[in-house]
Protein backbone atom coordinates (compact mmCIF):
# COMPACT_ATOMS: atom_id res chain seq x y z
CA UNK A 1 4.85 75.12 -185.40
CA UNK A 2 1.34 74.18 -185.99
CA UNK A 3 -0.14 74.05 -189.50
CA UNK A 4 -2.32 77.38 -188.47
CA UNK A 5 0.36 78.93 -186.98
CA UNK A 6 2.43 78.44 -190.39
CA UNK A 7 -0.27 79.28 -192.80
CA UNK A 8 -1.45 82.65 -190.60
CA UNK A 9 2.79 83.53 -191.09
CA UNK A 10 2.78 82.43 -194.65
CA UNK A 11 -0.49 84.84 -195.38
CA UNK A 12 0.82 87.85 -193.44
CA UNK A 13 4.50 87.40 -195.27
CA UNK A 14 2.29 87.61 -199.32
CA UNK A 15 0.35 90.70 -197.49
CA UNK A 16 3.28 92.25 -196.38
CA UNK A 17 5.06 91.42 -199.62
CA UNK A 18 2.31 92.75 -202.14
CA UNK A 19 2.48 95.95 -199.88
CA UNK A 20 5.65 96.79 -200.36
CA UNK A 21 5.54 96.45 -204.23
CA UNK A 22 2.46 98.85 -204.13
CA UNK A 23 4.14 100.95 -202.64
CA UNK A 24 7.19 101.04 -204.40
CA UNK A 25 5.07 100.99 -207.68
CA UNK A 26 3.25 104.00 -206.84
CA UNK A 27 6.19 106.05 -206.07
CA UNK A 28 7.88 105.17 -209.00
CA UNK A 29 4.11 106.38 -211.24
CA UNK A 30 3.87 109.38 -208.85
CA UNK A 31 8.02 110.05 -209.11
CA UNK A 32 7.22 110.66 -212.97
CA UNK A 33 5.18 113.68 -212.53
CA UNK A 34 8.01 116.29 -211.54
CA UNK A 35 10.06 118.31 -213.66
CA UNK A 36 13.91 118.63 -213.65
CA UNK A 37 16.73 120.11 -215.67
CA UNK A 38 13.54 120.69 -218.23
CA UNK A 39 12.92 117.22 -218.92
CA UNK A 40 10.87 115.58 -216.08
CA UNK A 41 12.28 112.57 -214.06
CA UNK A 42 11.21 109.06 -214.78
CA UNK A 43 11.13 108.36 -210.85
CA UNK A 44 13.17 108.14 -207.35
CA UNK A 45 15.95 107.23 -209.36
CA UNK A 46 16.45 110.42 -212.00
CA UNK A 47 16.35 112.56 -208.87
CA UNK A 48 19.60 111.50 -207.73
CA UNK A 49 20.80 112.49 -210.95
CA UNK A 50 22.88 115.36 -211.44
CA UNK A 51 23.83 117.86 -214.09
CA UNK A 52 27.51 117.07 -213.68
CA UNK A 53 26.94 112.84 -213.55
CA UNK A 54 24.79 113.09 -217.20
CA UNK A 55 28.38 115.59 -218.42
CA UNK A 56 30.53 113.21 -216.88
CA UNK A 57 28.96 110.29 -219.01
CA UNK A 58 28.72 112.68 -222.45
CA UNK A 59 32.91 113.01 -221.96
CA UNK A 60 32.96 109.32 -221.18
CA UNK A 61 30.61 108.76 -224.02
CA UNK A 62 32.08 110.60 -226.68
CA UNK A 63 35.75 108.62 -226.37
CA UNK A 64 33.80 105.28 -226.77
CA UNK A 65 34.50 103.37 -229.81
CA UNK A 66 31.54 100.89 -230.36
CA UNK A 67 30.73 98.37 -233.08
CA UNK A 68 27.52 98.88 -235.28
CA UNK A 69 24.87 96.44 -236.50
CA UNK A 70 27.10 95.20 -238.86
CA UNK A 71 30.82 94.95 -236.77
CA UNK A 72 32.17 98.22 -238.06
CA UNK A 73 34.11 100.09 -234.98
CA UNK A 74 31.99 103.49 -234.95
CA UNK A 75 34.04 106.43 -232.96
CA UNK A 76 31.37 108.49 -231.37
CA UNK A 77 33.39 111.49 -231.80
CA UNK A 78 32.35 111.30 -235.38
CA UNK A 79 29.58 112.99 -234.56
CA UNK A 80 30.70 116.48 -232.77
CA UNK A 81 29.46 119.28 -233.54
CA UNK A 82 26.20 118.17 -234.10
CA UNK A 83 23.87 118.38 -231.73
CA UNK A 84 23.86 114.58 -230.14
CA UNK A 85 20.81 112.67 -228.92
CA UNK A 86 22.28 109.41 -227.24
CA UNK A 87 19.43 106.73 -226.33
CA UNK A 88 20.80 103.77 -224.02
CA UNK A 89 18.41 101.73 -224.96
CA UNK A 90 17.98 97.34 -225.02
CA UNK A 91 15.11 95.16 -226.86
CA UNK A 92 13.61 93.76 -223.61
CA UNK A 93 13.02 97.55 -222.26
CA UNK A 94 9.60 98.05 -223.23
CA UNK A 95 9.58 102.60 -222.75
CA UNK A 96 12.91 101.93 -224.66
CA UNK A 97 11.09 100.27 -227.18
CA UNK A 98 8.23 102.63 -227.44
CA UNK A 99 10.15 105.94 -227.46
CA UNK A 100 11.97 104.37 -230.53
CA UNK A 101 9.52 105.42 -233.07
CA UNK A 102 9.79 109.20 -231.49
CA UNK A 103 13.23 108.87 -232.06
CA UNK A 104 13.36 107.87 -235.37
CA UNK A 105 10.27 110.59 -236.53
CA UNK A 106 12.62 113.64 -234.86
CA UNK A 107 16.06 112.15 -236.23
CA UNK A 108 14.46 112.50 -239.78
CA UNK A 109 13.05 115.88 -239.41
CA UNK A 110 16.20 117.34 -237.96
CA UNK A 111 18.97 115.55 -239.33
CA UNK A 112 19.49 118.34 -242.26
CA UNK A 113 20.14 120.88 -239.01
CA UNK A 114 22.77 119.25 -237.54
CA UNK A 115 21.18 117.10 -235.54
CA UNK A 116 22.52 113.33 -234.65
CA UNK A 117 20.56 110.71 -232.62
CA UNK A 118 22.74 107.59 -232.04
CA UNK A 119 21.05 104.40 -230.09
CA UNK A 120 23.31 102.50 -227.95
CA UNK A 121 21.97 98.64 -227.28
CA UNK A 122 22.59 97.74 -224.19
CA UNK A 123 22.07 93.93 -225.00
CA UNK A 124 23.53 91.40 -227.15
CA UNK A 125 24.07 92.19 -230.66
CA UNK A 126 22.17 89.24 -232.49
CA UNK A 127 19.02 90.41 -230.24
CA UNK A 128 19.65 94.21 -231.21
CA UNK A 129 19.83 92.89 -234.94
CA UNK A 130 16.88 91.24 -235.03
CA UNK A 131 15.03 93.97 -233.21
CA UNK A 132 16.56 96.83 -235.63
CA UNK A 133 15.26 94.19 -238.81
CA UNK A 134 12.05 93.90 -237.83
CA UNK A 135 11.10 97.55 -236.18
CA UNK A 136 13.87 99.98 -238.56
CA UNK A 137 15.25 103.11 -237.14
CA UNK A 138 16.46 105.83 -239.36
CA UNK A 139 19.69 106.60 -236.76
CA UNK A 140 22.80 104.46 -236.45
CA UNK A 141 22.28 101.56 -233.46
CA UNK A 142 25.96 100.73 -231.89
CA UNK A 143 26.51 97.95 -229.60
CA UNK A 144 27.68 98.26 -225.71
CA UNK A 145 26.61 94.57 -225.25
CA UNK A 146 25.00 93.01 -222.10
CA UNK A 147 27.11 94.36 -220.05
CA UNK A 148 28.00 97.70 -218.90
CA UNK A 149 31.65 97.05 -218.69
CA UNK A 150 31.66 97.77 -222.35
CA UNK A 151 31.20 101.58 -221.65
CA UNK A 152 33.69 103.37 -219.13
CA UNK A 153 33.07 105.87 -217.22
CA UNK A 154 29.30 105.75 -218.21
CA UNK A 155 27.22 105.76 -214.89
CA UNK A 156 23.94 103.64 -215.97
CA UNK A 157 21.61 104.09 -213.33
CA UNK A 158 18.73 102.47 -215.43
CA UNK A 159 16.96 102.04 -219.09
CA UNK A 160 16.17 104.21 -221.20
CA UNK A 161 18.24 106.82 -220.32
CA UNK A 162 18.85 110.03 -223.04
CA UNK A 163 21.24 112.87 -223.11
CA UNK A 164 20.95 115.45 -225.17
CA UNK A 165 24.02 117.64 -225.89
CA UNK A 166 24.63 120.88 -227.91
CA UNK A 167 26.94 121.35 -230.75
CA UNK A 168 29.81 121.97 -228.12
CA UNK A 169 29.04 118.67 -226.53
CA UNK A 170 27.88 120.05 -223.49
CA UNK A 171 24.71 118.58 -221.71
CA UNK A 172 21.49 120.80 -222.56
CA UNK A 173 18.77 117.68 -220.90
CA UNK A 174 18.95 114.61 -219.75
CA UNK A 175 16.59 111.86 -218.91
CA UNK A 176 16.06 108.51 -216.96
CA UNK A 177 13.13 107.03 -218.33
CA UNK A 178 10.50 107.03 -221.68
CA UNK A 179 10.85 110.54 -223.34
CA UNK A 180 8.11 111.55 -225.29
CA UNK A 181 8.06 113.87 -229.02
CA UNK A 182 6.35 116.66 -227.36
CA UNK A 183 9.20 117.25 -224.37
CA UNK A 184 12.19 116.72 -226.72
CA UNK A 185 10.47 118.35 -229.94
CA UNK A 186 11.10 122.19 -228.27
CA UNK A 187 14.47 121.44 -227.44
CA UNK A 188 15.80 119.80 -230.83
CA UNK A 189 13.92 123.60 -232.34
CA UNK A 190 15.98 125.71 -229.72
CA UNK A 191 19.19 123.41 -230.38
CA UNK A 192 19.36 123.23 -234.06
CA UNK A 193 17.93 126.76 -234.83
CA UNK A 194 20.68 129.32 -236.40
């Protein structure tokens, strides 16, 4: 093959190449603008997510046993009856990382009303602990690890993902992707009102 011949190749491979990732990143902007289960999708991903796979990882969820910041074995079924908001969430996930703040504002608003957020790091605990120290959350942070094998039964399709469940631990709305105050604001109200 002749120099040309292997640079023209070489050019239409990185055209081809940076294609492709335009496309793909414009369907994954444009896949965040549709709405689903009352939470809208964060992309091609949430829409093969079902009602029944987000219950399916609440009842998988709620048997875990998971160690906090500090290496205390936390049951998660401490927490029924409340209404639940469960973040799998990890340091390097930067809409995990912004949606934190969110998180922490609504937890201390409706805590007094029976309502629980819970964070579960999907990452090492010594990274988790350093990112808790220096950006505080007023909800408890349990560890899964790097690894998903730490959480049976949970089907992780991507980060940040958030359930939301009612007092009865049933699924109300779920979400793949960065949830913001204004979509999950309305539905903490409807949850935790008398």
């Amino acid at each position: 093959m002749t120099r040309s011949a292997a640079f023209r190749l070489a050019l239409a491979a990185g055209i081809v190449t940076l294609a492709t990732v335009g496309l793909l990143g414009y369907r994954l902007i444009a896949g965040t603008r549709s709405a689903s289960d009352g939470l809208p999708p964060a992309g091609a991903v949430a829409r093969a997510l079902t009602r029944e796979d987000a219950q399916a990882t609440a009842q998988a969820v709620s048997r875990l046993r998971l160690t906090d910041l500090d290496g205390r074995s936390q049951p998660l079924a401490q927490w029924q009856g409340k209404v639940l908001v469960i973040n799998f969430w990890a340091s390097w996930c930067a809409p995990c990382v912004e949606e934190m703040p969110v998180f922490s504002r609504l937890h201390e608003r409706y805590v007094g009303q029976g309502v629980q957020f819970v964070g579960i790091g999907v990452d090492e605990a010594d990274k988790l602990r350093s990112f808790v120290n220096a950006r505080p959350v007023s909800y408890p942070v349990l560890v899964a690890g790097g690894e998903t094998t730490a959480l049976p039964g949970v089907n992780l399709r991507g980060l940040p993902y958030t359930l939301v469940l009612d007092r009865s631990g049933q699924v109300d709305s779920f979400r793949l992707g960065r949830l913001d105050e204004a979509t999950l604001d309305p539905i903490l109200r409807r949850l935790s009102a008398p």
